[in-house]
Protein backbone atom coordinates (compact mmCIF):
# COMPACT_ATOMS: atom_id res chain seq x y z
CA UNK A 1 98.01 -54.49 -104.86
CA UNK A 2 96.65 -52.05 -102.14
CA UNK A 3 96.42 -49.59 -104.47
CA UNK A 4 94.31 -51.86 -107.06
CA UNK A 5 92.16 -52.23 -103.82
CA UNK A 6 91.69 -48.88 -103.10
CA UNK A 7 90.48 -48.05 -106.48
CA UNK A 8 88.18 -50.99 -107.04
CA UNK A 9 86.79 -49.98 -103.72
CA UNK A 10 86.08 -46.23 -105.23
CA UNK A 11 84.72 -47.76 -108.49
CA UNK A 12 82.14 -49.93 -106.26
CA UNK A 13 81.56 -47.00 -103.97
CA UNK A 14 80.95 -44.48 -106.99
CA UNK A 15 78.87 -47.40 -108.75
CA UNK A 16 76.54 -47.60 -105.64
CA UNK A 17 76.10 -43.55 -105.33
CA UNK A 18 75.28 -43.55 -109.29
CA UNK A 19 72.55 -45.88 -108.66
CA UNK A 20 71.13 -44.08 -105.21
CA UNK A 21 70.96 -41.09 -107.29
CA UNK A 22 68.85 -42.56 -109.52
CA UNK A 23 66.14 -43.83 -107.75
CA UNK A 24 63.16 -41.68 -107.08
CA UNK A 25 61.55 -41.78 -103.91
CA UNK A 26 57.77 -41.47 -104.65
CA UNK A 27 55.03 -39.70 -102.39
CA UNK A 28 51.52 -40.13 -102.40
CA UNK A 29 49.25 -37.56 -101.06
CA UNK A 30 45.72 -39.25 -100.67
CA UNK A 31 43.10 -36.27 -100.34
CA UNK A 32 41.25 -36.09 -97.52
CA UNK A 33 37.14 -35.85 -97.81
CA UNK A 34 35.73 -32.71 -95.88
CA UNK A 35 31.51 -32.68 -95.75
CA UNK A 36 30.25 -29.09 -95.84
CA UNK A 37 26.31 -27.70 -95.78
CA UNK A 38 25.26 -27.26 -99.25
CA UNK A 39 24.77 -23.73 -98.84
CA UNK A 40 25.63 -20.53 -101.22
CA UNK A 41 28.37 -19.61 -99.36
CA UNK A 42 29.92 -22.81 -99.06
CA UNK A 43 29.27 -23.37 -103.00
CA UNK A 44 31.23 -20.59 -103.83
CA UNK A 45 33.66 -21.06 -101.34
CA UNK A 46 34.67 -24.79 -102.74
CA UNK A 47 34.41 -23.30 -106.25
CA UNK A 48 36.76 -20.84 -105.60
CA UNK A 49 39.30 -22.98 -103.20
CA UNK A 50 38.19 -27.39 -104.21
CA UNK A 51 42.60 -28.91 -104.83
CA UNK A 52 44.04 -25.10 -104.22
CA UNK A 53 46.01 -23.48 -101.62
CA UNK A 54 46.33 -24.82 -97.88
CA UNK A 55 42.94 -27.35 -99.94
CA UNK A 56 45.18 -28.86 -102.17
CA UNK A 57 44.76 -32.34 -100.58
CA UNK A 58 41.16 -31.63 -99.67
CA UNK A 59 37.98 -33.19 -101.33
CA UNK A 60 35.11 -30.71 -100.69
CA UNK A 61 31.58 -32.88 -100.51
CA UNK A 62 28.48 -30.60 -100.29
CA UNK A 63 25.32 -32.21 -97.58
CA UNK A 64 21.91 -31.17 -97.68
CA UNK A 65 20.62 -30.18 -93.82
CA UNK A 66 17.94 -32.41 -93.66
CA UNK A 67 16.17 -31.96 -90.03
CA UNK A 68 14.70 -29.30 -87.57
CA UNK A 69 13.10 -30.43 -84.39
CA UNK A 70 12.62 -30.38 -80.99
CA UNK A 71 13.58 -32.66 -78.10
CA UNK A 72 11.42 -33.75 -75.39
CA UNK A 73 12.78 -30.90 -73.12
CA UNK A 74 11.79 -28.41 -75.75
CA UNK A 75 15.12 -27.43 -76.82
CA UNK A 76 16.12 -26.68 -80.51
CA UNK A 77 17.81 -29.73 -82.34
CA UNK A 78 19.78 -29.09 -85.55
CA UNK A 79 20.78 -32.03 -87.38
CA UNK A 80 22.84 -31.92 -90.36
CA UNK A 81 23.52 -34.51 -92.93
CA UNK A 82 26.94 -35.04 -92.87
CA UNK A 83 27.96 -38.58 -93.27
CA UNK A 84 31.16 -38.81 -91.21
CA UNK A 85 29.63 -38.04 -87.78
CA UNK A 86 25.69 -37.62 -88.05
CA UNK A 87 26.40 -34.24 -86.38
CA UNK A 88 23.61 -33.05 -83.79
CA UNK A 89 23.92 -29.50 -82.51
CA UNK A 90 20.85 -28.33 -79.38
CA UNK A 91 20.46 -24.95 -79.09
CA UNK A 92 19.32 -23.82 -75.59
CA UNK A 93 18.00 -20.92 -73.90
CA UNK A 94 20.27 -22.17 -70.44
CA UNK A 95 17.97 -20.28 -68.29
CA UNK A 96 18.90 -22.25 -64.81
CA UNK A 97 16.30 -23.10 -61.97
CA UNK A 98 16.48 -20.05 -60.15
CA UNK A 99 14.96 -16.77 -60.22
CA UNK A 100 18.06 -14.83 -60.27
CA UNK A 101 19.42 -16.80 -63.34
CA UNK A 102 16.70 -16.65 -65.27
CA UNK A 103 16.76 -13.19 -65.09
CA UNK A 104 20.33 -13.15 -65.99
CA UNK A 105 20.09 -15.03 -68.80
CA UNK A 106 16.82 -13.96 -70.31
CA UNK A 107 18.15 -10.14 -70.16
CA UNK A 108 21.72 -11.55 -71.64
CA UNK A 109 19.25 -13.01 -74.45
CA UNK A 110 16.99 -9.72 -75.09
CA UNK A 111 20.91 -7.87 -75.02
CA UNK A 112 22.52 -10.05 -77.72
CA UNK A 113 19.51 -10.03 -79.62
CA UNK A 114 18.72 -6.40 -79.51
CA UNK A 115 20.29 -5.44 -83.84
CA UNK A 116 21.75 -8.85 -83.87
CA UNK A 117 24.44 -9.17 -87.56
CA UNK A 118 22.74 -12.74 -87.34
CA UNK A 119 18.92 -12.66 -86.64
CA UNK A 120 16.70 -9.59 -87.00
CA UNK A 121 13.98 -9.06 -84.60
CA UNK A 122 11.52 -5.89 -84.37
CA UNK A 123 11.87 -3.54 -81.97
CA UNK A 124 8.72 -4.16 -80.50
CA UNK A 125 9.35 -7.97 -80.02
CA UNK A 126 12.61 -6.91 -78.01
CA UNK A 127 10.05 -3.89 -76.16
CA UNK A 128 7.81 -7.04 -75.09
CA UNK A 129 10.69 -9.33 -74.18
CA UNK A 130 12.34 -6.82 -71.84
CA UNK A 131 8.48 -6.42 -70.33
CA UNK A 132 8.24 -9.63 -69.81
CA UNK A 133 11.29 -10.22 -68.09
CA UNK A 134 10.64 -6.95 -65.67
CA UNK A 135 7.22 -8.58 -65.11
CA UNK A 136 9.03 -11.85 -63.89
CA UNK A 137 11.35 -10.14 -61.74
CA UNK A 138 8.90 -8.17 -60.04
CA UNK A 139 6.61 -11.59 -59.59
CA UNK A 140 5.92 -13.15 -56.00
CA UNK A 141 4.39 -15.98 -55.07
CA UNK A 142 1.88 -17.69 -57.93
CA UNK A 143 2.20 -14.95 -59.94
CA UNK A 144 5.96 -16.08 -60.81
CA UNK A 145 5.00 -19.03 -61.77
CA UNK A 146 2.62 -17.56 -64.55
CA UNK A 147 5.19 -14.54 -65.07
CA UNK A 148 8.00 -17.43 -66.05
CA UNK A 149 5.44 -19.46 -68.37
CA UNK A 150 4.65 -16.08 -70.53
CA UNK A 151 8.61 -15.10 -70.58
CA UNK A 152 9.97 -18.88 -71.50
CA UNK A 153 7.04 -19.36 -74.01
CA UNK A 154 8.08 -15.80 -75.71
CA UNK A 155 11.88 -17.05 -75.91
CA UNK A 156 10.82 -20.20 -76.96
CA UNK A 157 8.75 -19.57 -79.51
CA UNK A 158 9.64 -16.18 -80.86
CA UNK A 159 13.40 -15.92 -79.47
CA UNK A 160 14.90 -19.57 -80.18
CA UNK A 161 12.60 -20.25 -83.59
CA UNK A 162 13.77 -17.43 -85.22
CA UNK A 163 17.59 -18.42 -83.99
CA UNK A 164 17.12 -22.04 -85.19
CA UNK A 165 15.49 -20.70 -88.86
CA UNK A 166 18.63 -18.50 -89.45
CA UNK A 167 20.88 -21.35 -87.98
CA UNK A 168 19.47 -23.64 -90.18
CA UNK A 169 19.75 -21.17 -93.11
CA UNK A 170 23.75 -20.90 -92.29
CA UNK A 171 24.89 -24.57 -90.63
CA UNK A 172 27.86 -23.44 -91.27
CA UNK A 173 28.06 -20.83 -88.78
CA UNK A 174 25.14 -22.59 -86.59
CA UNK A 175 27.11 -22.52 -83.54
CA UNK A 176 28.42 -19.14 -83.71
CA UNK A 177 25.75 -17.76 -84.74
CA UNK A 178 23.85 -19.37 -81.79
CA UNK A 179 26.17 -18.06 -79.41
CA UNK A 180 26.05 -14.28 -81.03
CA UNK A 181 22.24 -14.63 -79.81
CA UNK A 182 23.03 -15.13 -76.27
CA UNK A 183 21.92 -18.95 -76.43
CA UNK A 184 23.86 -22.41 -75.34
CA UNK A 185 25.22 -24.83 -77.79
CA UNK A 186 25.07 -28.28 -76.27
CA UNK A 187 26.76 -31.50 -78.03
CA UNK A 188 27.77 -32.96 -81.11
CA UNK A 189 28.13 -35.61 -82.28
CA UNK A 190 24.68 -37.82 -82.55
CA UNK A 191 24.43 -40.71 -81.93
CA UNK A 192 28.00 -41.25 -82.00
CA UNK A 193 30.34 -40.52 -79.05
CA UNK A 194 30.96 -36.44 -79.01
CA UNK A 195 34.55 -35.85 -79.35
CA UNK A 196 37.05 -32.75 -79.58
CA UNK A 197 36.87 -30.95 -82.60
CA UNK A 198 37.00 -27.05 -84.21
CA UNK A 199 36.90 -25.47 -87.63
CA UNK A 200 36.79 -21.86 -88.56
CA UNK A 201 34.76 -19.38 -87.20
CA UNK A 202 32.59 -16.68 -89.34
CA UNK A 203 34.96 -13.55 -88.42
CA UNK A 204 38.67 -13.73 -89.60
CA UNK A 205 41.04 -15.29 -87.30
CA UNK A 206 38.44 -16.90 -84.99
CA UNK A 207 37.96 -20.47 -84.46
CA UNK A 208 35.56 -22.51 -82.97
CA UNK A 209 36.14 -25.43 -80.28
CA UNK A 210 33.67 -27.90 -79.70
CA UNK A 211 34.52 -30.43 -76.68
CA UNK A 212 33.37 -34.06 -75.01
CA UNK A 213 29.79 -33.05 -72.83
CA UNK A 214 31.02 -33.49 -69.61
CA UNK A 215 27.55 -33.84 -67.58
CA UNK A 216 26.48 -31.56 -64.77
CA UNK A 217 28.81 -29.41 -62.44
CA UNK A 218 31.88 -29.55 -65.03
CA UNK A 219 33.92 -27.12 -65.86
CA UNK A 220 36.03 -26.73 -69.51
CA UNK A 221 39.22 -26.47 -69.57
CA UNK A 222 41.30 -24.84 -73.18
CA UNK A 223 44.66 -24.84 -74.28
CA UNK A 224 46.50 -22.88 -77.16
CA UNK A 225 49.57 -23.72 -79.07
CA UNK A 226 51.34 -21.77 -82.05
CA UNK A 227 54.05 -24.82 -82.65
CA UNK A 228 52.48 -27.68 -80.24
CA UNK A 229 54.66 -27.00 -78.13
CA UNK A 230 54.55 -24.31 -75.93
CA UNK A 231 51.12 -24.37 -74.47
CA UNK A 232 48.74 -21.18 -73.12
CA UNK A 233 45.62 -21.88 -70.91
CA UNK A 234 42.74 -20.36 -72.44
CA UNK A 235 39.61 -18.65 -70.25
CA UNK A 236 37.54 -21.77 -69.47
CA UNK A 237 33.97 -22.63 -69.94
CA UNK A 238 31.50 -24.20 -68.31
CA UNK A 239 29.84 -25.08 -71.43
CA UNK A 240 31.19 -27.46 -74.06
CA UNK A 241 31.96 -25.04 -76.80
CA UNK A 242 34.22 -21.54 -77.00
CA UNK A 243 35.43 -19.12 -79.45
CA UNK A 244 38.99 -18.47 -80.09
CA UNK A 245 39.66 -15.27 -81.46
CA UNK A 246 42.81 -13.28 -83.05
CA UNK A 247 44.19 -16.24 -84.67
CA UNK A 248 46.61 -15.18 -87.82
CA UNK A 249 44.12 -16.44 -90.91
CA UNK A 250 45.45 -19.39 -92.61
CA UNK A 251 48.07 -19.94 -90.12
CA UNK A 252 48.08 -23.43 -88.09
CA UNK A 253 46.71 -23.23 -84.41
CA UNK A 254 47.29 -26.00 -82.22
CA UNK A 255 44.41 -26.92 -79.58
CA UNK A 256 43.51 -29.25 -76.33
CA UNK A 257 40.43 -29.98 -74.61
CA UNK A 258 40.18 -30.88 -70.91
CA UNK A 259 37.35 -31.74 -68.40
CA UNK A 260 37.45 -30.51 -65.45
CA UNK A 261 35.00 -32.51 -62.55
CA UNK A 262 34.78 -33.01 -58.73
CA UNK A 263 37.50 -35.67 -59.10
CA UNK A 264 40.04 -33.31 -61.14
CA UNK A 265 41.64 -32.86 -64.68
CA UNK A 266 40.14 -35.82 -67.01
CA UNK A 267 42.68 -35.30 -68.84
CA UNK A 268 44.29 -33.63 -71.84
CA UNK A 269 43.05 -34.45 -75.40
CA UNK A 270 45.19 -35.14 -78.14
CA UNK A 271 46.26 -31.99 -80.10
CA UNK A 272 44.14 -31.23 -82.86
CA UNK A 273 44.94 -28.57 -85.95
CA UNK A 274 43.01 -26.24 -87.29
CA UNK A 275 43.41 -23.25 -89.18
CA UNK A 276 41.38 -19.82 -89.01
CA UNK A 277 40.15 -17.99 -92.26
């Protein structure tokens, strides 16, 4: 009788393991909608890559850039159609309030800009910037005061046009490119909250990190992760943006954001993924 048991006990067991390896366990991938400028590049690029690769579960959408402005300060405002955030990027020139920094930055500006890969300006127009910013520095009293309108007039209107044309021309690369010229990137996000985000840089193996604005007298704090795990501290910033550079291309990167204010840490973001071309 045992025996009879023991083998009606196999025949059930073996009955159950027949039927467990016949069901299928099905997964669905949903594909995930990516917006990018409707630009050459781009067109080739989701040509080339649109359901292949590390894309396979991506849905390219192409957006026209539909704005170019100014705000009431008089700094450069970029806005992009892209329907999942409304994405606003400012470009500044960041010269500070004081004569020392304005100096600082206008020369970093006339330096980054001098045979720029991005933006091409005539020798001459970086000749009269770099007189212009001599003629500041060597300025007292009222005659600073008219030295600084001619200098921020010729970076505005010469200097930061130019930047916004070509950064409209590539939004793409917009904030890199922005950078490359020696400007400020500040915010995005619209009129929606601005939160932490990257994507690929122009130059292999480089991404770009966009964080939360943090207001005045913050400081940015970045962290790097190859398995979200172990964690490095990256140089911080005291504006909201950086580029991370010698990332292995189409290998994933693990990143966090932090704010950094008069009361501490904010903080640690969420890890995000992203991947460098």
């Amino acid at each position: 009788m045992k025996n009879l048991n023991k083998v009606r006990l196999f025949l059930v067991s073996l009955w159950w393991f027949i039927r467990l390896e016949e069901v299928s366990i099905k997964v669905v991938q949903t594909k995930k909608d990516e917006y990018l400028p409707d630009t050459e590049s781009n067109r080739k690029f989701v040509e080339e890559w649109q359901g292949r690769g590390i894309y396979k579960n991506i849905n390219f959408i192409l957006s026209q850039v539909t704005y170019l402005g100014y705000d009431r300060t008089g700094n450069l405002v970029i806005c992009m159609a892209l329907p999942t955030t409304g994405q606003v990027i400012t470009a500044r020139l960041a010269l500070g309030k004081v004569h020392g920094s304005i100096v600082t930055q206008a020369r970093n500006i006339k330096s980054k800009c001098t045979v720029n890969p991005w933006v091409t300006f005539t020798s001459l127009e970086i000749s009269n910037l770099g007189t212009a910013i001599n003629t500041y520095e060597d300025a007292k009293g009222a005659e600073s005061d008219v030295a600084f309108n001619a200098l921020n007039n010729m970076l505005k209107n010469i200097f930061l046009a130019r930047i916004a044309l070509a950064a409209i021309g590539d939004p793409t690369h917009s904030i890199v490119l922005i950078q490359a010229c020696g400007c400020h990137v500040q915010g995005v996000g619209g009129s929606h909250e601005q939160v932490f985000d990257g994507f690929a840089g122009v130059a292999s193996g480089s991404i770009v990190l966009v964080g939360k604005a943090g207001g005045q007298n913050t400081f940015h704090e970045w962290w790097s992760s190859v398995d979200n795990i172990n964690w490095v501290r990256l140089e911080g910033t005291v504006n909201a943006n950086t580029l991370i550079t010698g990332c292995i291309p189409g290998a994933a990167m693990y990143f966090r954001h932090q704010i950094i204010d008069a009361n501490g840490g904010q903080g640690l973001t969420d890890a995000i993924l992203r991947r460098a071309n």
